[in-house]
C-alpha atoms as a PDB file:
ATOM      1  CA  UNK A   1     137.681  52.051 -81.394  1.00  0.00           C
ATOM      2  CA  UNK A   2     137.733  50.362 -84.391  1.00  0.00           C
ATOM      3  CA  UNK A   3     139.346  47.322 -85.720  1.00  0.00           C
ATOM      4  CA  UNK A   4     142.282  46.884 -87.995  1.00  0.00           C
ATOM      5  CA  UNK A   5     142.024  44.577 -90.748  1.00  0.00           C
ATOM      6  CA  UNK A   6     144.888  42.061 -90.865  1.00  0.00           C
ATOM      7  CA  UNK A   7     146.223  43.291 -94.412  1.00  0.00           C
ATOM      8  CA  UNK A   8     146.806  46.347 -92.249  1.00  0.00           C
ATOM      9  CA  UNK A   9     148.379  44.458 -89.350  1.00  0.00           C
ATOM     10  CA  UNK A  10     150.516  43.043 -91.528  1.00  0.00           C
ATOM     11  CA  UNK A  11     151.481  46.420 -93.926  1.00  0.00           C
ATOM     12  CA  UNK A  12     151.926  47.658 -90.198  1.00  0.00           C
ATOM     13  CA  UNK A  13     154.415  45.124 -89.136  1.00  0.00           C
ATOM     14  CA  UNK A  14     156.693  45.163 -92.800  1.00  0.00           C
ATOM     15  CA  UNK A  15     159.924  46.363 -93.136  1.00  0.00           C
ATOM     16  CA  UNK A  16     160.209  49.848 -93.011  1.00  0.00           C
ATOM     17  CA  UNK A  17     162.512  49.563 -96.863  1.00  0.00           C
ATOM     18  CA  UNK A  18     163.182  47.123 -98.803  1.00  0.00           C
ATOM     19  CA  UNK A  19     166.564  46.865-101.291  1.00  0.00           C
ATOM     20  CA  UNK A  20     165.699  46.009-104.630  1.00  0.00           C
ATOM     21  CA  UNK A  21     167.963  45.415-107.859  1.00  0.00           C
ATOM     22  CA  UNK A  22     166.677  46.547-110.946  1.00  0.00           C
ATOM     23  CA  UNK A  23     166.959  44.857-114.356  1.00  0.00           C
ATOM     24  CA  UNK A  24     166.488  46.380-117.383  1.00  0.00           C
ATOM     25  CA  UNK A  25     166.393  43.103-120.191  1.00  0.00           C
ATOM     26  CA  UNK A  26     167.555  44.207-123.147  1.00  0.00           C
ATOM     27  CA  UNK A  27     169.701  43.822-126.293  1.00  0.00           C
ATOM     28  CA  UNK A  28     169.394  47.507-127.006  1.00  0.00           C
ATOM     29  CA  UNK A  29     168.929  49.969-124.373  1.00  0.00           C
ATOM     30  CA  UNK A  30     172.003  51.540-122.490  1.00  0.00           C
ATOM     31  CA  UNK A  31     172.368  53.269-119.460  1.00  0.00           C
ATOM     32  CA  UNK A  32     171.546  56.054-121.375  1.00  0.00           C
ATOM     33  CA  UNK A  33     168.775  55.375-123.036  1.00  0.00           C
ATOM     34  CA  UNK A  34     167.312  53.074-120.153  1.00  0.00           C
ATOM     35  CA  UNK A  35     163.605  54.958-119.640  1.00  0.00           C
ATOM     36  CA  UNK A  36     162.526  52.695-117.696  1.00  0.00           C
ATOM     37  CA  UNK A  37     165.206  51.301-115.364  1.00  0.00           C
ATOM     38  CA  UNK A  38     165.474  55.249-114.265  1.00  0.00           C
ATOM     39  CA  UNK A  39     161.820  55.421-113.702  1.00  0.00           C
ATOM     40  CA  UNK A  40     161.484  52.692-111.568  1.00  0.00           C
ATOM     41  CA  UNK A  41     164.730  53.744-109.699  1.00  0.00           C
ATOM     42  CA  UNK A  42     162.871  57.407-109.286  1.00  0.00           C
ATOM     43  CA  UNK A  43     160.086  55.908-108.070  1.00  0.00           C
ATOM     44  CA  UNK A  44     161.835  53.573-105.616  1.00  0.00           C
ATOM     45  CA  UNK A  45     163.440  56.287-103.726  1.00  0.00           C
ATOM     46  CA  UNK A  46     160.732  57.979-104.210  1.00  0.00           C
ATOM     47  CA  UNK A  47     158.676  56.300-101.104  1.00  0.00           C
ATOM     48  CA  UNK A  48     161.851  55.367 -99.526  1.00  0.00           C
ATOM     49  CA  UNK A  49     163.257  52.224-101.224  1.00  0.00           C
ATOM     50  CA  UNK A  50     166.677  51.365-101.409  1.00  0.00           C
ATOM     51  CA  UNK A  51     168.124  51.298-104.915  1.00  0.00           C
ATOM     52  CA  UNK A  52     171.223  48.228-104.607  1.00  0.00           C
ATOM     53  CA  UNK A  53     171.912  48.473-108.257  1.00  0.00           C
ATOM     54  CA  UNK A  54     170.674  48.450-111.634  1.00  0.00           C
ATOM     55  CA  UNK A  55     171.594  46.594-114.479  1.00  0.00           C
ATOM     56  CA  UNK A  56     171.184  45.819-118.016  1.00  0.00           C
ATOM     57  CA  UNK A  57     171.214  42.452-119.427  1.00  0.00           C
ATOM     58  CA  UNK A  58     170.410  41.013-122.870  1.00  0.00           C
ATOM     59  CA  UNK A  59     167.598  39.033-123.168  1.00  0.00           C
ATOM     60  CA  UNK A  60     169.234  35.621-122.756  1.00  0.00           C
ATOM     61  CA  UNK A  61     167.350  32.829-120.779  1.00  0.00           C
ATOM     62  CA  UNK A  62     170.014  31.844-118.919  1.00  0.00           C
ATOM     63  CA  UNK A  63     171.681  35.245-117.870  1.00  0.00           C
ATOM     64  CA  UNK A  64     168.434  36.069-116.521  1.00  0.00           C
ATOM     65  CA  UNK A  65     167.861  33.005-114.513  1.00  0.00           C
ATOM     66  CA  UNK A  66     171.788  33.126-113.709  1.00  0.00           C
ATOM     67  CA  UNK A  67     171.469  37.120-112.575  1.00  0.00           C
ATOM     68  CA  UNK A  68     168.486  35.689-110.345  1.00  0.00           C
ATOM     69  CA  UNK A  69     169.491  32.993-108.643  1.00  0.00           C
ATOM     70  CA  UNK A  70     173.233  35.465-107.725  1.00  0.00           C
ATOM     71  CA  UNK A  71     170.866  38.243-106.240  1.00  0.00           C
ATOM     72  CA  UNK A  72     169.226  35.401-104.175  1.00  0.00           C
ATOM     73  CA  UNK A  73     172.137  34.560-103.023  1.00  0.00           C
ATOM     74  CA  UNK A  74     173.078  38.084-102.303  1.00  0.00           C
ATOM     75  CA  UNK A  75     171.597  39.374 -98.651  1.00  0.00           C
ATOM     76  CA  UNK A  76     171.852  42.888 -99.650  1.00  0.00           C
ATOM     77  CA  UNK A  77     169.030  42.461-102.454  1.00  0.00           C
ATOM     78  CA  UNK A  78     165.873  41.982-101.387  1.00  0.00           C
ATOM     79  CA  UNK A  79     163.860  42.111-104.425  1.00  0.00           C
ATOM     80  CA  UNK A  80     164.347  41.936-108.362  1.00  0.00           C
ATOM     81  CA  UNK A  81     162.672  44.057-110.216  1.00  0.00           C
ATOM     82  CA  UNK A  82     162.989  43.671-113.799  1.00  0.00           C
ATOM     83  CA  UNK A  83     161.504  45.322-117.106  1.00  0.00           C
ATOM     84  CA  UNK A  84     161.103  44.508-120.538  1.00  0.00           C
ATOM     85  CA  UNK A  85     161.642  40.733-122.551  1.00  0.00           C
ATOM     86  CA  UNK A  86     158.134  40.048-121.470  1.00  0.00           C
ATOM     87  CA  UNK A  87     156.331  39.908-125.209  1.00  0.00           C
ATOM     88  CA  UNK A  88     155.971  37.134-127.626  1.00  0.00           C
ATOM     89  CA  UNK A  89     158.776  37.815-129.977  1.00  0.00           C
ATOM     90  CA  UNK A  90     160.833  35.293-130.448  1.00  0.00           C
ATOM     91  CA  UNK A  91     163.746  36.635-128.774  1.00  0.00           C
ATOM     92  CA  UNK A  92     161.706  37.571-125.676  1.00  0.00           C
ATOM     93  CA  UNK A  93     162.286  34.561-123.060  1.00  0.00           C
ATOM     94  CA  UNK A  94     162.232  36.887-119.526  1.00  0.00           C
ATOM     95  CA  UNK A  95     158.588  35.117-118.973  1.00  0.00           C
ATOM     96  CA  UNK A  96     159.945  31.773-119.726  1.00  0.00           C
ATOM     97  CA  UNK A  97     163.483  32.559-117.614  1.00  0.00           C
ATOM     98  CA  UNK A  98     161.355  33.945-114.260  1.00  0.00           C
ATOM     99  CA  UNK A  99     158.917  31.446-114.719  1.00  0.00           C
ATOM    100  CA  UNK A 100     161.099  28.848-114.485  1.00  0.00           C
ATOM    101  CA  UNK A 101     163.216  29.676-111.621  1.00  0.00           C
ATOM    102  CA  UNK A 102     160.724  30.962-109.006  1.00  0.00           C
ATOM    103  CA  UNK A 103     159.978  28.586-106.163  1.00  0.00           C
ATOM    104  CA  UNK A 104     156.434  30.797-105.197  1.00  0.00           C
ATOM    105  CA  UNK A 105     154.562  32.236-108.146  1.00  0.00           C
ATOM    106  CA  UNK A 106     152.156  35.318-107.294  1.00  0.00           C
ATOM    107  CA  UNK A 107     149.881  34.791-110.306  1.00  0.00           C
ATOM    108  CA  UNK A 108     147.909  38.127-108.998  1.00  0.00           C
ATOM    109  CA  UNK A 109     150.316  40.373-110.086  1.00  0.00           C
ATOM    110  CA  UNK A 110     150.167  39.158-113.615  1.00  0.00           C
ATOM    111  CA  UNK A 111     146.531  38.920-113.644  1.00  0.00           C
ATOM    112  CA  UNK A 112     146.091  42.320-112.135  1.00  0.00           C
ATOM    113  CA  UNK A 113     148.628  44.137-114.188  1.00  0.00           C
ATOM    114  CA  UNK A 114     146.892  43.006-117.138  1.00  0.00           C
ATOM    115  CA  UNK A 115     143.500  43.727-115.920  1.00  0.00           C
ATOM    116  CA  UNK A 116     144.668  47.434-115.321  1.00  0.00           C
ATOM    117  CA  UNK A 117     146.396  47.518-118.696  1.00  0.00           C
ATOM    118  CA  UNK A 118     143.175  46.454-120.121  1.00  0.00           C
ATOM    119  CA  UNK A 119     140.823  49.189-118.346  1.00  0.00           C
ATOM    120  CA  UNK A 120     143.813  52.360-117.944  1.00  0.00           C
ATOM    121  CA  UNK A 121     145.935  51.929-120.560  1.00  0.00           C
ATOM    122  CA  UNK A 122     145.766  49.715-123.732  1.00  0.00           C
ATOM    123  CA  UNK A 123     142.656  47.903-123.787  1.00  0.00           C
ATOM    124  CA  UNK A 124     142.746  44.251-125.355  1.00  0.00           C
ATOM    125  CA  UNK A 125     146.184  44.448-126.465  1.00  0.00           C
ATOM    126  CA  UNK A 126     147.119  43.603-122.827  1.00  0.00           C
ATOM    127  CA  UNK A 127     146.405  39.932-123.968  1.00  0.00           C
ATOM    128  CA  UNK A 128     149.915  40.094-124.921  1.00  0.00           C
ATOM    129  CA  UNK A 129     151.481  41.069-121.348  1.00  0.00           C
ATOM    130  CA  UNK A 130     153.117  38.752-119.131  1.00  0.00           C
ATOM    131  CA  UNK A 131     154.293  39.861-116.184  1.00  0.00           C
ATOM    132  CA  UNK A 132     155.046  37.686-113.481  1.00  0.00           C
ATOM    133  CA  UNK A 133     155.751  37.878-110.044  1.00  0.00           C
ATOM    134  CA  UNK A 134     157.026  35.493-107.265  1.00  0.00           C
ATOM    135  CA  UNK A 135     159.744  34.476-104.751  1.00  0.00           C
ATOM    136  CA  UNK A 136     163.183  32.409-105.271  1.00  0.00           C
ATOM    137  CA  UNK A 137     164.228  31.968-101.574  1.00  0.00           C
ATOM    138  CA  UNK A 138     163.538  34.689 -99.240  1.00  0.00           C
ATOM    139  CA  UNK A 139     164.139  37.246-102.789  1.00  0.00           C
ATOM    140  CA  UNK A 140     160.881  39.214-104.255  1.00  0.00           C
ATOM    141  CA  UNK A 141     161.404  39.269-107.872  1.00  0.00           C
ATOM    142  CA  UNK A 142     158.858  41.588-109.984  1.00  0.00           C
ATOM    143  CA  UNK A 143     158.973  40.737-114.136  1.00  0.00           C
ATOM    144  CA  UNK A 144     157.236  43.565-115.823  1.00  0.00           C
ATOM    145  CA  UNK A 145     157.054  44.979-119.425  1.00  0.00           C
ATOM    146  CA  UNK A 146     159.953  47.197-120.245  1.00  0.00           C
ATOM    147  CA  UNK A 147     157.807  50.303-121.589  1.00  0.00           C
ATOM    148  CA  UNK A 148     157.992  52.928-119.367  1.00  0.00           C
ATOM    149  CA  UNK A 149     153.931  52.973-119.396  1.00  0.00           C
ATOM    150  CA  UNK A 150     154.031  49.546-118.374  1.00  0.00           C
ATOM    151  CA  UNK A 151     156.411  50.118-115.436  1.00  0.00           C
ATOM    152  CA  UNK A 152     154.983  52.991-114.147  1.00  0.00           C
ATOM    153  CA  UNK A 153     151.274  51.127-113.939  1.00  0.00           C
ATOM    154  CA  UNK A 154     153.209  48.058-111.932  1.00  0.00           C
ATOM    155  CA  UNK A 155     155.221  50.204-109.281  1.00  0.00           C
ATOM    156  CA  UNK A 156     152.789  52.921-108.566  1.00  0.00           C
ATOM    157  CA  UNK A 157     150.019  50.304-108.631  1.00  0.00           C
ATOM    158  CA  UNK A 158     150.701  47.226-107.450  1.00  0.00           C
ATOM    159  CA  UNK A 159     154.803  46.946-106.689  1.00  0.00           C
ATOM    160  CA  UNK A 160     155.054  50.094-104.375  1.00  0.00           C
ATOM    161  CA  UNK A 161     152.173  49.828-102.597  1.00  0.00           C
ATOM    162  CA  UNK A 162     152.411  46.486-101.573  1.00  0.00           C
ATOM    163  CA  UNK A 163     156.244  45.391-101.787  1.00  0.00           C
ATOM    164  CA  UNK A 164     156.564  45.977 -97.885  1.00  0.00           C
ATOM    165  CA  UNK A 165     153.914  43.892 -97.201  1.00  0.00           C
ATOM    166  CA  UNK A 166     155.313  41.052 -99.589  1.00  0.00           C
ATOM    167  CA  UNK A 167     158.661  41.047 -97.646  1.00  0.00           C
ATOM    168  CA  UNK A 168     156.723  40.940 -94.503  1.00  0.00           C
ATOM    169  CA  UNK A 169     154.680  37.466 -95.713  1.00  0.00           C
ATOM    170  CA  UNK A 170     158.361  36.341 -97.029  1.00  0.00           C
ATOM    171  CA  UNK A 171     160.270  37.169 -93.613  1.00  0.00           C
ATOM    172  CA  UNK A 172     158.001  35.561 -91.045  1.00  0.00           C
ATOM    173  CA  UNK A 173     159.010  32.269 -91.002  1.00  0.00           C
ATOM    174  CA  UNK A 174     162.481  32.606 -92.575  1.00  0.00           C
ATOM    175  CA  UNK A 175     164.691  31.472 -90.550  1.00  0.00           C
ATOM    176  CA  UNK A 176     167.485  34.522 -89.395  1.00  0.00           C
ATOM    177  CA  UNK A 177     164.778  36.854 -89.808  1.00  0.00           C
END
């Protein structure tokens, strides 16, 4: 019999779901017109997420920081997923806003979103992606590009397959967990 490795062990041992708020940041879209929030809401439930709630907010530095540290405070989100304000427009400030208020960075979901941006998708223009991942308390929170190409490549590559597995690594020294 073989051996599991301990990535395994761990997926193994993660929450069976996970609820996750999703963000759209924008000073534009609507519920209506919100591509991408939908698509990442489809793909949530999908492979058996829980959707708490979506939102739109405008691209504001401290509404985003403000909307993140109230879902870490909220126990019935689990993870923050947002899309879009990542560029380097003047007005875009998500990177800045995320950046700032995560106590745990992941830097490998940046660097690996861009990497397969690079090779799938839109070759060196991924230079100007930056997503960001990381935790604020015991809360996941996911900062990708608000295209819905861009949002598709993070969930079904790197956010879905692995956001059990994050929560796990999060809960197991939490305390009440």
């Amino acid at each position: 019999m073989s051996e599991i490795s301990s990535t395994e062990q761990h997926r193994r041992e993660a929450p069976s779901s996970v609820s996750c708020l999703i963000v759209t940041v924008s000073d534009t879209r609507t519920p209506d017109t919100d591509k991408s929030g939908r698509l990442a809401r489809e793909l949530l439930e999908e492979h058996g997420y829980i959707v708490a709630g979506m939102r739109i907010v405008p691209d504001e530095y401290a509404r985003i920081q403000a909307l993140l540290r109230e879902a870490a405070e909220d126990p019935s989100i689990e993870a923050v997923l947002l899309n879009g304000g990542t560029g380097i427009a003047g007005r875009d400030t998500t990177y800045e806003a995320v950046r700032d208020v995560l106590q745990k960075e992941m830097p490998g979901f940046g660097e690996i979103f861009r990497m397969l941006s690079y090779t799938e998708d839109i070759g060196s223009a991924a230079i100007l992606s930056r997503a960001i991942a990381g935790t604020v308390g015991t809360t996941a929170v996911f900062s990708m590009p608000g295209s819905t190409g861009a949002v598709k490549l993070a969930m079904t590559r790197l956010i879905l397959p692995e956001l059990r597995h994050v929560m796990r690594e999060i809960y197991k020294d939490a305390p009440g967990r």
